[in-house]
PDB file of N, CA and C in Angstrom:
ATOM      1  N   UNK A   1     114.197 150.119-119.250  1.00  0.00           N
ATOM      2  CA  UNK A   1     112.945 149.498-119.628  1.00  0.00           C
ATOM      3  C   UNK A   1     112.892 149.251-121.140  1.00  0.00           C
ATOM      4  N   UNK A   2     113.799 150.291-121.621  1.00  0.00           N
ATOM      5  CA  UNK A   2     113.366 149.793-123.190  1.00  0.00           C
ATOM      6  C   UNK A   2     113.911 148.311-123.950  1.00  0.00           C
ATOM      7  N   UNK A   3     114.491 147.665-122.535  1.00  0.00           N
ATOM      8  CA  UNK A   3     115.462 146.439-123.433  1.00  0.00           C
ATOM      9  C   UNK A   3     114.624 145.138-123.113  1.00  0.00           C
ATOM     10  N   UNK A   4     113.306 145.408-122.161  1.00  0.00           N
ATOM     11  CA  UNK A   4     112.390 144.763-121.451  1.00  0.00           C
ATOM     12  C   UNK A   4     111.374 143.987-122.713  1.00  0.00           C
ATOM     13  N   UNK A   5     110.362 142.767-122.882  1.00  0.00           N
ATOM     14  CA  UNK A   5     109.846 142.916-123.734  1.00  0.00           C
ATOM     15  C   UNK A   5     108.426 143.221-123.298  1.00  0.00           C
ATOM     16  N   UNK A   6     108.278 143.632-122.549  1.00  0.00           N
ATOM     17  CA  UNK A   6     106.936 143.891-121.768  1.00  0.00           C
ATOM     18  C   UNK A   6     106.690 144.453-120.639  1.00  0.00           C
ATOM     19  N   UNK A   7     106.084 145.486-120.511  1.00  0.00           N
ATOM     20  CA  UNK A   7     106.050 146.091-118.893  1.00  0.00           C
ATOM     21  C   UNK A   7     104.551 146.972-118.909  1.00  0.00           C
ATOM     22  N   UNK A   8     104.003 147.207-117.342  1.00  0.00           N
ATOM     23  CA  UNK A   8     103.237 147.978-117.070  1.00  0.00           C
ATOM     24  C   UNK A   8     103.300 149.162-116.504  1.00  0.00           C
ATOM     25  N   UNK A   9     102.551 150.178-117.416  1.00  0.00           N
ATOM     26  CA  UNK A   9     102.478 151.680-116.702  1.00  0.00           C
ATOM     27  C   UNK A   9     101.331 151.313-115.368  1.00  0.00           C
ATOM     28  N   UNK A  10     101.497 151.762-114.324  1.00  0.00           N
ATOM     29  CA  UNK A  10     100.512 151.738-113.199  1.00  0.00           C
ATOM     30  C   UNK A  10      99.621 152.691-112.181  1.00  0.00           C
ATOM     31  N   UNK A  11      99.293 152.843-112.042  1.00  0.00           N
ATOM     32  CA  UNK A  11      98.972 154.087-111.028  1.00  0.00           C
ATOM     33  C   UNK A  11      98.743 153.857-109.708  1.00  0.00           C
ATOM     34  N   UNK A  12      99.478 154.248-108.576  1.00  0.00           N
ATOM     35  CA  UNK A  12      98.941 153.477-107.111  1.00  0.00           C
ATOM     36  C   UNK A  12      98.196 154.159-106.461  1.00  0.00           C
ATOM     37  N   UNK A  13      96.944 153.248-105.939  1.00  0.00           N
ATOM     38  CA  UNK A  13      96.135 154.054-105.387  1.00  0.00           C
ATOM     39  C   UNK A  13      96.150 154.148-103.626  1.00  0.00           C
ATOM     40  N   UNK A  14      96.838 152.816-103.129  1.00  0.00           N
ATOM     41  CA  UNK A  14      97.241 153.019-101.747  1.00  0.00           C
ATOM     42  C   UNK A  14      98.679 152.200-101.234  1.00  0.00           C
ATOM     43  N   UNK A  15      99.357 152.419-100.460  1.00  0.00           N
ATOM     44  CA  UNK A  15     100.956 151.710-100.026  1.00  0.00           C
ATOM     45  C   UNK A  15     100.477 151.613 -98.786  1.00  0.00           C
ATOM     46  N   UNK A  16     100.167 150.029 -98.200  1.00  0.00           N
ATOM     47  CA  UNK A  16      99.662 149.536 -96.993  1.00  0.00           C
ATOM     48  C   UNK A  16     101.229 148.964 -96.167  1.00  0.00           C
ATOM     49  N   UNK A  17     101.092 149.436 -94.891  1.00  0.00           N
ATOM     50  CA  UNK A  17     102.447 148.439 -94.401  1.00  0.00           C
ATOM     51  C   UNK A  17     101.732 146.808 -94.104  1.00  0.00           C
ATOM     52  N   UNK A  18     102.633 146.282 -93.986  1.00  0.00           N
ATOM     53  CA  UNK A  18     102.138 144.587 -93.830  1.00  0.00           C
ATOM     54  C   UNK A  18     103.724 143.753 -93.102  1.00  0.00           C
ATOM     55  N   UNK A  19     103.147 143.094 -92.062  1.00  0.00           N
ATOM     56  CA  UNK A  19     104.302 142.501 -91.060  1.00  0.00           C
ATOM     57  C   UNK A  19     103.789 141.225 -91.495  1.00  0.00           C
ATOM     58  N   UNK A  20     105.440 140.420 -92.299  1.00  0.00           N
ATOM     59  CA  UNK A  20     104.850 138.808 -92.199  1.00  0.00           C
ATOM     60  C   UNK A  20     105.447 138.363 -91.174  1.00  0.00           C
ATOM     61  N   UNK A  21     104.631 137.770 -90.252  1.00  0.00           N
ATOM     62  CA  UNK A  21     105.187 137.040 -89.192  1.00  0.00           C
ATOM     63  C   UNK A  21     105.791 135.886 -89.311  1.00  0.00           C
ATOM     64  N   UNK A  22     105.980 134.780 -90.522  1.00  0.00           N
ATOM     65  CA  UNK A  22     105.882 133.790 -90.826  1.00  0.00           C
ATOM     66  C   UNK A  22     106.803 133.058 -91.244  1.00  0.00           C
ATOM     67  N   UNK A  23     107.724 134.556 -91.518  1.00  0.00           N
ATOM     68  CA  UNK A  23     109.496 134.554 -92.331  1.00  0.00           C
ATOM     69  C   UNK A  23     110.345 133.754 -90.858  1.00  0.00           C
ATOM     70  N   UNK A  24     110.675 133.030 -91.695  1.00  0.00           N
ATOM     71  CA  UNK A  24     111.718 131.450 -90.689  1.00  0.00           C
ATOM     72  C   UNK A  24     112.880 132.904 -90.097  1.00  0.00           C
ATOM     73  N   UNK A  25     113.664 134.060 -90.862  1.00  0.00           N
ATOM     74  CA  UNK A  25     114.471 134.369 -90.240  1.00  0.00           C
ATOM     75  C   UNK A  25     114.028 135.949 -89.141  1.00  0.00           C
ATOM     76  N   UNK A  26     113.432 136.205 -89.640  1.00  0.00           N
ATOM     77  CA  UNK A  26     112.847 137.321 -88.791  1.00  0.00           C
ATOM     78  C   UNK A  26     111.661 137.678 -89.367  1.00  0.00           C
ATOM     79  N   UNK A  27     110.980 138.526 -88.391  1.00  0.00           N
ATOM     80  CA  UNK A  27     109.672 139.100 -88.635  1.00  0.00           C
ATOM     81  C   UNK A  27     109.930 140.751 -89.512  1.00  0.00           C
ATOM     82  N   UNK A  28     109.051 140.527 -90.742  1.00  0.00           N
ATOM     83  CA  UNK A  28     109.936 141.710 -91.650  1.00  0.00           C
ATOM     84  C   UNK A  28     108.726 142.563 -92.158  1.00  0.00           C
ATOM     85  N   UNK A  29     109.455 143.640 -92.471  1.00  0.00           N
ATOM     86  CA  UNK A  29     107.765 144.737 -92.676  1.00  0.00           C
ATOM     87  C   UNK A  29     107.985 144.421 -94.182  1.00  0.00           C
ATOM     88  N   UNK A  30     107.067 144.141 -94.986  1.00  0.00           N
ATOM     89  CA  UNK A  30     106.606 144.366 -96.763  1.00  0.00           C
ATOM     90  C   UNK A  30     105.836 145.651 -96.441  1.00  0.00           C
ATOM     91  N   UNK A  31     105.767 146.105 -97.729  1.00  0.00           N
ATOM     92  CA  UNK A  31     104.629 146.754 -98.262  1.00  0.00           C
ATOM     93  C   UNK A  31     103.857 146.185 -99.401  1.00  0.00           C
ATOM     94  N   UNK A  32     102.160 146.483 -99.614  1.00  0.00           N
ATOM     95  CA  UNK A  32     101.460 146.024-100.397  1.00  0.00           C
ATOM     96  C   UNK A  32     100.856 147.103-101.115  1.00  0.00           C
ATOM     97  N   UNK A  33     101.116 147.355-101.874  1.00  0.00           N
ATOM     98  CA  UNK A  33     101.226 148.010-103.183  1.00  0.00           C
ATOM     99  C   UNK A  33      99.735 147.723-104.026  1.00  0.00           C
ATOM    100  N   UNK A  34      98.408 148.734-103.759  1.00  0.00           N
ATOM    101  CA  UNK A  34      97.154 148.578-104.554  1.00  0.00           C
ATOM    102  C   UNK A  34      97.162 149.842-105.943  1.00  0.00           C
ATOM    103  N   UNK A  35      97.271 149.126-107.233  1.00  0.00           N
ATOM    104  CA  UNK A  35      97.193 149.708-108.174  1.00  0.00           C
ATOM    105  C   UNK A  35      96.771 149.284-109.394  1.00  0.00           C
ATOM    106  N   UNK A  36      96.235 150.412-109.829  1.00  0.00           N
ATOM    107  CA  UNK A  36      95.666 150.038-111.454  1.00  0.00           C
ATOM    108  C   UNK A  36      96.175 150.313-112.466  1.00  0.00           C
ATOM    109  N   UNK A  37      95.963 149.076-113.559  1.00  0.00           N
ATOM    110  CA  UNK A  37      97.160 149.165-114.399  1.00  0.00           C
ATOM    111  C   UNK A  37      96.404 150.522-115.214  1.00  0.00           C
ATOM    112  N   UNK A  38      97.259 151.055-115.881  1.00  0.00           N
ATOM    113  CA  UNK A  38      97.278 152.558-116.614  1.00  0.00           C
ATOM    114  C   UNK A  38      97.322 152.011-118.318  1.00  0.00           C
ATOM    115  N   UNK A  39      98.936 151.215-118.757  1.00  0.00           N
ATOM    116  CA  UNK A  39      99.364 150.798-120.117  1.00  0.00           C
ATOM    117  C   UNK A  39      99.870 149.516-120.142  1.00  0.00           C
ATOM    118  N   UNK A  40     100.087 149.232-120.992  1.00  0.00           N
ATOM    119  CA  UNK A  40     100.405 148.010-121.152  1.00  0.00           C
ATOM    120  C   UNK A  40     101.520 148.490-122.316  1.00  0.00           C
ATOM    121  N   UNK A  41     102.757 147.722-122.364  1.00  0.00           N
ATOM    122  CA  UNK A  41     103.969 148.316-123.320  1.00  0.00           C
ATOM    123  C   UNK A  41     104.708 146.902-123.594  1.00  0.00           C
ATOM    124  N   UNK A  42     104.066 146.758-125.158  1.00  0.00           N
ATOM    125  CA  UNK A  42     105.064 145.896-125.877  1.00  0.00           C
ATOM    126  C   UNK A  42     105.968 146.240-126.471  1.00  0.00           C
ATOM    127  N   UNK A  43     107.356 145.993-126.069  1.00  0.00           N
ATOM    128  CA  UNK A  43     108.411 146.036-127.055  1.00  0.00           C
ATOM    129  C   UNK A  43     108.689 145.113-127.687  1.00  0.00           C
ATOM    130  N   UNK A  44     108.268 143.952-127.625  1.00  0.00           N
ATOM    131  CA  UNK A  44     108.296 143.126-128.303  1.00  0.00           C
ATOM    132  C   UNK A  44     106.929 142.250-128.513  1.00  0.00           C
ATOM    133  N   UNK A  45     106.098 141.920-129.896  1.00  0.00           N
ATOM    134  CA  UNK A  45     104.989 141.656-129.607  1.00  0.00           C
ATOM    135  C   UNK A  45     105.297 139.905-129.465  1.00  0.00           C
ATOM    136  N   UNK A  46     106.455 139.607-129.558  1.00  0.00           N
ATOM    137  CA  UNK A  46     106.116 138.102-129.264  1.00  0.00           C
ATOM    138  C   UNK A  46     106.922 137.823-128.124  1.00  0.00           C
ATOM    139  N   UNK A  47     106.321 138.918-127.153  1.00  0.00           N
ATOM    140  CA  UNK A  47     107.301 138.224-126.055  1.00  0.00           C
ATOM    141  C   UNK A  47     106.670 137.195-124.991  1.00  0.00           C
ATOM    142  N   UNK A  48     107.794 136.678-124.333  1.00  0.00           N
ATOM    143  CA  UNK A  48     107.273 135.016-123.638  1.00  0.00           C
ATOM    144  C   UNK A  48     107.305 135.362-122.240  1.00  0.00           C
ATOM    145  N   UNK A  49     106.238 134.823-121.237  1.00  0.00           N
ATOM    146  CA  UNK A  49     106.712 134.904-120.105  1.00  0.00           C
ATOM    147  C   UNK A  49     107.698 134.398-119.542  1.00  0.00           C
ATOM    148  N   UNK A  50     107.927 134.304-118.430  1.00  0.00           N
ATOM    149  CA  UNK A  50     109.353 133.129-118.008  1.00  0.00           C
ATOM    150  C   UNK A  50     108.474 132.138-117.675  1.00  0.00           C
ATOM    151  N   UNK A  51     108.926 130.957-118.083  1.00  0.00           N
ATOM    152  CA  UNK A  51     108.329 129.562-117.635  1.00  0.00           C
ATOM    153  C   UNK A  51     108.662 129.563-115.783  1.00  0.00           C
ATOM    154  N   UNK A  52     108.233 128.259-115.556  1.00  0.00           N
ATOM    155  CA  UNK A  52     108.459 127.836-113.899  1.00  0.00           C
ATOM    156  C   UNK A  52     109.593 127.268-113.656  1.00  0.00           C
ATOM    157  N   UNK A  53     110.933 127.396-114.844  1.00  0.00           N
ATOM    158  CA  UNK A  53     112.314 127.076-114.343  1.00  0.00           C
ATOM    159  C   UNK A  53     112.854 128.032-113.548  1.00  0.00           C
ATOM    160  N   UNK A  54     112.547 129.586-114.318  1.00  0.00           N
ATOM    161  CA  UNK A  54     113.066 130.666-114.161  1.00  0.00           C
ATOM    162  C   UNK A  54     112.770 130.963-112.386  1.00  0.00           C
ATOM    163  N   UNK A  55     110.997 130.799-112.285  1.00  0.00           N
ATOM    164  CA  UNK A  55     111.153 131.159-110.913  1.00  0.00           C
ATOM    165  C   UNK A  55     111.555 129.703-109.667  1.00  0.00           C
ATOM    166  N   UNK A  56     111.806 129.127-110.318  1.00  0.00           N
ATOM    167  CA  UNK A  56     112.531 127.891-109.496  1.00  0.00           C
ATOM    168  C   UNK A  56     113.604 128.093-109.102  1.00  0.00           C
ATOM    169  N   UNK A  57     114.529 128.842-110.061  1.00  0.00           N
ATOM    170  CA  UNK A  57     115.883 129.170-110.100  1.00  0.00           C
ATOM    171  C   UNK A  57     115.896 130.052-108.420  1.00  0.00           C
ATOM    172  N   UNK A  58     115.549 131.890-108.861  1.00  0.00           N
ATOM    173  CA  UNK A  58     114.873 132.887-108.192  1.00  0.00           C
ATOM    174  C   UNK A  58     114.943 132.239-106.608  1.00  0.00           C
ATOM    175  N   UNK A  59     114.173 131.644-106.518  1.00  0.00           N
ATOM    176  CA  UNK A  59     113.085 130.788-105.011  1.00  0.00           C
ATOM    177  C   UNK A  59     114.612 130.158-104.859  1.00  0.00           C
ATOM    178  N   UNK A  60     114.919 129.147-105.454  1.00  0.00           N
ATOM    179  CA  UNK A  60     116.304 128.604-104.653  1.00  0.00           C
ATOM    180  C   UNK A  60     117.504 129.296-104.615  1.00  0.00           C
ATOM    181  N   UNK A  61     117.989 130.234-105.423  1.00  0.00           N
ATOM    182  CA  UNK A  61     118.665 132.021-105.092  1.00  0.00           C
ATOM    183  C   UNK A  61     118.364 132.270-103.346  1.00  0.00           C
ATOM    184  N   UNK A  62     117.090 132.021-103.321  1.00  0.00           N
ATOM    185  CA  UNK A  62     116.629 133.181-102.219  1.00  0.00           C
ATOM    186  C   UNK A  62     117.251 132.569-100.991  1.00  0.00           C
ATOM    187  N   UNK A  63     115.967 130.660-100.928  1.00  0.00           N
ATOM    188  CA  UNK A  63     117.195 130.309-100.105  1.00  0.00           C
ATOM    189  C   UNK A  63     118.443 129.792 -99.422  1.00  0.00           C
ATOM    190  N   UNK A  64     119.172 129.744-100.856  1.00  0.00           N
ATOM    191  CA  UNK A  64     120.357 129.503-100.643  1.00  0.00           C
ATOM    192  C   UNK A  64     121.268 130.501 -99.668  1.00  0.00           C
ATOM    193  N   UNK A  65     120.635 131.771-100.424  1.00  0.00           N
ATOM    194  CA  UNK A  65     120.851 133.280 -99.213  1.00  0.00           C
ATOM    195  C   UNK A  65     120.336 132.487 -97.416  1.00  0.00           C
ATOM    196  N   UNK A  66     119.792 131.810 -97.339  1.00  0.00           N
ATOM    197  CA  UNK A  66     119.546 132.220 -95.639  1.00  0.00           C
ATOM    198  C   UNK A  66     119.679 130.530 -95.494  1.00  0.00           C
ATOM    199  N   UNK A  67     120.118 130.112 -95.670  1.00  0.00           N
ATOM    200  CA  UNK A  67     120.409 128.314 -95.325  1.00  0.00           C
ATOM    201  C   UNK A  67     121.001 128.199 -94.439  1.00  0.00           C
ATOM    202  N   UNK A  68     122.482 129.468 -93.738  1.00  0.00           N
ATOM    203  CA  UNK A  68     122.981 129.043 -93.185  1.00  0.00           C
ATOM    204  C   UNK A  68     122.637 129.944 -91.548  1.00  0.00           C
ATOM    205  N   UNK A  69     121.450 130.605 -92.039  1.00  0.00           N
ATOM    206  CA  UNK A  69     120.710 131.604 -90.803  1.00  0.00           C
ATOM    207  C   UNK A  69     119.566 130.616 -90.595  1.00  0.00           C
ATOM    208  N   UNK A  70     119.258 129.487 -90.796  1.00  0.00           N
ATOM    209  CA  UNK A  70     118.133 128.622 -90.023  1.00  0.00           C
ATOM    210  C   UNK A  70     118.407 127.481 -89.388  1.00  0.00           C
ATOM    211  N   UNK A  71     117.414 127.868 -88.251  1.00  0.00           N
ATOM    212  CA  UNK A  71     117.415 126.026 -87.671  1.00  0.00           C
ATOM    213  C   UNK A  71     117.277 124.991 -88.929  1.00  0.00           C
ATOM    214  N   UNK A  72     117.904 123.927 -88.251  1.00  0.00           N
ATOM    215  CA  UNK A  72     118.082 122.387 -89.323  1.00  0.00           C
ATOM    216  C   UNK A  72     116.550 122.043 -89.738  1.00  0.00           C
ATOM    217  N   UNK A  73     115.427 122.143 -89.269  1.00  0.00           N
ATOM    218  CA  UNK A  73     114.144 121.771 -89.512  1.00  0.00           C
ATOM    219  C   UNK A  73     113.616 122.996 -90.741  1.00  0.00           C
ATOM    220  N   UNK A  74     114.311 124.445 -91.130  1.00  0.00           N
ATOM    221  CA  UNK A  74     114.152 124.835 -92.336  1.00  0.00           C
ATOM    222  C   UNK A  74     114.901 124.550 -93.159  1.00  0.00           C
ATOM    223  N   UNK A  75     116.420 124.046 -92.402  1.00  0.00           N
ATOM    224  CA  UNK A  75     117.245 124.098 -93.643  1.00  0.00           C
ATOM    225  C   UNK A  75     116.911 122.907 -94.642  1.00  0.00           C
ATOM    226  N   UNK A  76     116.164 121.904 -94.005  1.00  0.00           N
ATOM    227  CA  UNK A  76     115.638 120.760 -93.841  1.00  0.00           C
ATOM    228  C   UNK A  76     114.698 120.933 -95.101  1.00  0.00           C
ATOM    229  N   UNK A  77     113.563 122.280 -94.899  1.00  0.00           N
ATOM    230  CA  UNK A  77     112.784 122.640 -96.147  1.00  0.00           C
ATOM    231  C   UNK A  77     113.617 123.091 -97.300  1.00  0.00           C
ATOM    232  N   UNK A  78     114.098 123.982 -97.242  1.00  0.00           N
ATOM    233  CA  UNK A  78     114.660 124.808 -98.118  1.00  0.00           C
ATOM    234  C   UNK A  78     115.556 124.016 -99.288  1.00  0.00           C
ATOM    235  N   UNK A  79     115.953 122.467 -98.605  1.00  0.00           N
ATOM    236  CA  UNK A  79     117.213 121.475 -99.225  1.00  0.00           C
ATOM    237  C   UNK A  79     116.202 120.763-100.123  1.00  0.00           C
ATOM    238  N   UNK A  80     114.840 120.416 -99.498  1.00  0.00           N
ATOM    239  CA  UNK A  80     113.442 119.432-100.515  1.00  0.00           C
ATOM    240  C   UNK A  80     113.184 120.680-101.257  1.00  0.00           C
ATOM    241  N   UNK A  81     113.406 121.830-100.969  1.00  0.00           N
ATOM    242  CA  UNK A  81     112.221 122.970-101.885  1.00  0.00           C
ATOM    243  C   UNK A  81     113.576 122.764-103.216  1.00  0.00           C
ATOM    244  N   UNK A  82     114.744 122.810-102.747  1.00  0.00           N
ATOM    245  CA  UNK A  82     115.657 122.685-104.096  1.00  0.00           C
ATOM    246  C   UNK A  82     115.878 121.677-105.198  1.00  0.00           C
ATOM    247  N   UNK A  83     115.617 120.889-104.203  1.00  0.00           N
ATOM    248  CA  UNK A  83     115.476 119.161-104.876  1.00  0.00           C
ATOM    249  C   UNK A  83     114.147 119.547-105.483  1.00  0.00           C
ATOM    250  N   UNK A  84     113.224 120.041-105.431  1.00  0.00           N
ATOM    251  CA  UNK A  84     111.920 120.110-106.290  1.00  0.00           C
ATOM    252  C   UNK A  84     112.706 120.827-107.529  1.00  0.00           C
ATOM    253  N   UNK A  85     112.681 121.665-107.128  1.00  0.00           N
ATOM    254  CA  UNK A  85     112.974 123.107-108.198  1.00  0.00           C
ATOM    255  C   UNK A  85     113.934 122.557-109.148  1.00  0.00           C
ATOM    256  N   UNK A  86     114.798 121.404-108.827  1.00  0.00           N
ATOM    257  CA  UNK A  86     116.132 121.219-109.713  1.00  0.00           C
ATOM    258  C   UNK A  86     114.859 119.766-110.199  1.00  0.00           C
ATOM    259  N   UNK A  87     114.054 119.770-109.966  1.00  0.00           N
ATOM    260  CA  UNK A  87     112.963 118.255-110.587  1.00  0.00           C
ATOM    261  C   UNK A  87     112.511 119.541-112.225  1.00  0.00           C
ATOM    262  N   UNK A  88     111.825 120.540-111.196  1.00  0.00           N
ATOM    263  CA  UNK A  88     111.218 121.528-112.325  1.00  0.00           C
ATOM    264  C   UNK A  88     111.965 121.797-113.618  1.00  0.00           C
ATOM    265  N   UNK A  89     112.998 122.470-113.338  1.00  0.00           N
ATOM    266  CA  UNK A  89     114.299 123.271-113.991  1.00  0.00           C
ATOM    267  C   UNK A  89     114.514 122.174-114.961  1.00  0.00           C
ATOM    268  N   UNK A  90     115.120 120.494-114.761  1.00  0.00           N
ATOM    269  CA  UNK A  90     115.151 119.443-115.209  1.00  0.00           C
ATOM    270  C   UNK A  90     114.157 119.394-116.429  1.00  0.00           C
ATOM    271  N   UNK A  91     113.213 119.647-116.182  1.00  0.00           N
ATOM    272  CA  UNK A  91     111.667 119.333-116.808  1.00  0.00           C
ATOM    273  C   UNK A  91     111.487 120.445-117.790  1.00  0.00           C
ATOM    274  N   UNK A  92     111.818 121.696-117.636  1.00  0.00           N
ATOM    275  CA  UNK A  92     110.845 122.996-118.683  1.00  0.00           C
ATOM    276  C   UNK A  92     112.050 124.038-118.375  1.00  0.00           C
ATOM    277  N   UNK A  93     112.932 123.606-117.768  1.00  0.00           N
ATOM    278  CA  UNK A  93     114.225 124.889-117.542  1.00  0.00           C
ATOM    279  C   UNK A  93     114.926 125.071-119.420  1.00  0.00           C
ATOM    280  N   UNK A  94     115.358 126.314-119.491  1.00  0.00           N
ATOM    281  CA  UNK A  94     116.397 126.420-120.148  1.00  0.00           C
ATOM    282  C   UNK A  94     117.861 126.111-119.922  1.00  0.00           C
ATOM    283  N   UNK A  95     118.758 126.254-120.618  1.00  0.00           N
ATOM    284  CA  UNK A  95     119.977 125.139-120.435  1.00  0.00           C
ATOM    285  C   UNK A  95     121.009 126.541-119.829  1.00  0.00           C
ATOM    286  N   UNK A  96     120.400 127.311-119.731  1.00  0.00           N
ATOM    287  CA  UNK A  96     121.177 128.396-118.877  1.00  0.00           C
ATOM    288  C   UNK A  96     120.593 128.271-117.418  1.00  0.00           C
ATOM    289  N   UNK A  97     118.872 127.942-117.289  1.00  0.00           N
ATOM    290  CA  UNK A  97     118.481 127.951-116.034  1.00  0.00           C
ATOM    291  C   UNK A  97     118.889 126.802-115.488  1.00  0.00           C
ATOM    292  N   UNK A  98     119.391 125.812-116.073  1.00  0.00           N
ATOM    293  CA  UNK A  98     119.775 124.352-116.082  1.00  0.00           C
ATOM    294  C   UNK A  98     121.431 124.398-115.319  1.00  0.00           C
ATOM    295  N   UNK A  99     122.379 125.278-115.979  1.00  0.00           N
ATOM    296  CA  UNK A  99     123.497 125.022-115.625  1.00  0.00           C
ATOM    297  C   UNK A  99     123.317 125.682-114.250  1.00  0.00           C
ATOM    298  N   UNK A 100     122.961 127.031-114.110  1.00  0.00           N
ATOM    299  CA  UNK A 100     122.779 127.925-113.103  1.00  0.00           C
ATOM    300  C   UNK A 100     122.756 127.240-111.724  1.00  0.00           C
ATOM    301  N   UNK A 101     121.477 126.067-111.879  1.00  0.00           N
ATOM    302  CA  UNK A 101     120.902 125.423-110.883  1.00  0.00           C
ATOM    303  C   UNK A 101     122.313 124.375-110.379  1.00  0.00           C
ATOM    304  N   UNK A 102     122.675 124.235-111.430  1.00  0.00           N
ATOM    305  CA  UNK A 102     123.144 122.887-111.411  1.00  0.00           C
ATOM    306  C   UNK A 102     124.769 123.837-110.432  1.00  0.00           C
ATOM    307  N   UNK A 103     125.141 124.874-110.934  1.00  0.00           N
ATOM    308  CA  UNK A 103     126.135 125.353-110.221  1.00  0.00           C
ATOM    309  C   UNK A 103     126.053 125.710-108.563  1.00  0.00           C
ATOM    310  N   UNK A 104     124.573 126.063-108.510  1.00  0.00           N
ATOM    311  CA  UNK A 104     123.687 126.315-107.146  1.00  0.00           C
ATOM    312  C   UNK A 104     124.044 124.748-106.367  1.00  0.00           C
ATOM    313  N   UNK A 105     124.072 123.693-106.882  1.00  0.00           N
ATOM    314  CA  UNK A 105     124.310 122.700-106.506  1.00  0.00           C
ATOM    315  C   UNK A 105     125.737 122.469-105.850  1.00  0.00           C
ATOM    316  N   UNK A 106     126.440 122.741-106.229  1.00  0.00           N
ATOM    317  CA  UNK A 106     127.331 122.462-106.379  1.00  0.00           C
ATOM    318  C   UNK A 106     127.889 123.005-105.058  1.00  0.00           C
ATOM    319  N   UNK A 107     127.927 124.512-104.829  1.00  0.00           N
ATOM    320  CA  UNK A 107     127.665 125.174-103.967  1.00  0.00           C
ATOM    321  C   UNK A 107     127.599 124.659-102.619  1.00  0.00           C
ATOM    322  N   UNK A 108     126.306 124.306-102.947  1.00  0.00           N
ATOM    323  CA  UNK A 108     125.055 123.329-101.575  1.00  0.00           C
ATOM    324  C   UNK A 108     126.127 122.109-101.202  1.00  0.00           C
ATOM    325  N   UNK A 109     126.826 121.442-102.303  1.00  0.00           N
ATOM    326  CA  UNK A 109     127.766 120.306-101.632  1.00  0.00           C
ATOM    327  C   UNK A 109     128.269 120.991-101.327  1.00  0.00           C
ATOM    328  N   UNK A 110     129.588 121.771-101.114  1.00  0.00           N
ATOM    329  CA  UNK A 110     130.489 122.136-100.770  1.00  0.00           C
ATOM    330  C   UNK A 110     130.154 122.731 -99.203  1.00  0.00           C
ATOM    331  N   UNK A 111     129.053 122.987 -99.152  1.00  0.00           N
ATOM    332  CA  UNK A 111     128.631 123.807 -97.605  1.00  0.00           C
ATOM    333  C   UNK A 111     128.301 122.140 -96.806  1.00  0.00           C
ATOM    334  N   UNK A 112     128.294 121.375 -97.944  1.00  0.00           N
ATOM    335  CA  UNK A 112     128.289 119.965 -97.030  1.00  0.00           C
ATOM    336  C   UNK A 112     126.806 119.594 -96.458  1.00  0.00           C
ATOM    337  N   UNK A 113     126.023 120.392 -97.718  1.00  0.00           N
ATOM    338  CA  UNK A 113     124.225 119.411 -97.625  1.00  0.00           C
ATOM    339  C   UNK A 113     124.195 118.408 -97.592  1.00  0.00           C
ATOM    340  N   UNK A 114     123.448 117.593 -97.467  1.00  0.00           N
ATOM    341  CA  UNK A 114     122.839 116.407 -97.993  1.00  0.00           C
ATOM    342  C   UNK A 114     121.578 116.568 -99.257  1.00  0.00           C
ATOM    343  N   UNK A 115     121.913 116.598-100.346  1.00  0.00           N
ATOM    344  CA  UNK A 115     120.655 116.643-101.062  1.00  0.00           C
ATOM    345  C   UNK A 115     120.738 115.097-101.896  1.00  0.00           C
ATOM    346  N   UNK A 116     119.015 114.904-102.061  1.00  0.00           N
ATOM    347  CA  UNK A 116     119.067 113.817-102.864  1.00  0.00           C
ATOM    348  C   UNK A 116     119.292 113.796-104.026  1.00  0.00           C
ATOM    349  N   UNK A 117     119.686 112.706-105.342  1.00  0.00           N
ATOM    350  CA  UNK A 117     119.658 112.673-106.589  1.00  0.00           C
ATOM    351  C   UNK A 117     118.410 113.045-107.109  1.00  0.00           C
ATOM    352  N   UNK A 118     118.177 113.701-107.874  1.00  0.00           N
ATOM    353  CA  UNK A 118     116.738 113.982-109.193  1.00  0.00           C
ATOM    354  C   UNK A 118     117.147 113.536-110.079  1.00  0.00           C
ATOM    355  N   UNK A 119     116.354 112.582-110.528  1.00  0.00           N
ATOM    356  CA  UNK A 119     116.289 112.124-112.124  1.00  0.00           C
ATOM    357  C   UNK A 119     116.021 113.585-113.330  1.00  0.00           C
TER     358      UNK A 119
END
């Protein structure tokens, strides 16, 4: 934590189970986690959040992991959710979240997607 530039001390006050039914590959238990924050810890006072490249990146990580565990009508989503994310990344990414994606791509051909061009 100390190499972090920001984190929260917390205190939990309850750990609920929770079934999403909704997950394309199986039905999976989360837990939901109710807590109050305690501290707040800057190690760095000018630190930045991650912009919306970072979790663009993350989200198409995830499902690049299960592309090849879904019917064609998710893989179908998951190929537009990337084509967005590589629109985003394009737009406000860093040139590390930039190549990353762009290697994620690359990838995706080789498994023999179809994705469209992004400007």
């Amino acid at each position: 934590m100390k190499d972090v530039d920001a984190y929260l001390i917390c205190k939990v006050i309850d750990i609920k189970n929770a079934f999403k039914k909704s997950d394309p590959i199986k039905k999976s238990e989360a837990k939901v986690i109710i807590a109050n924050v305690e501290d707040i810890i800057l190690n760095n006072k000018c630190a930045k959040a991650a912009n919306r490249g970072f979790y663009c990146l993350i989200e198409s990580l995830v499902n690049f992991t299960r592309i090849d565990i879904v019917d064609n009508e998710k893989k179908d989503y998951f190929l537009d959710r990337f084509n967005e994310s590589k629109r985003v990344v394009n737009k406000v990414g860093s040139s590390e979240e930039k190549k990353l994606l762009n290697y994620l791509e690359k990838l995706l051909k080789i498994k023999d997607m179809k994705l469209i061009s992004v400007l």
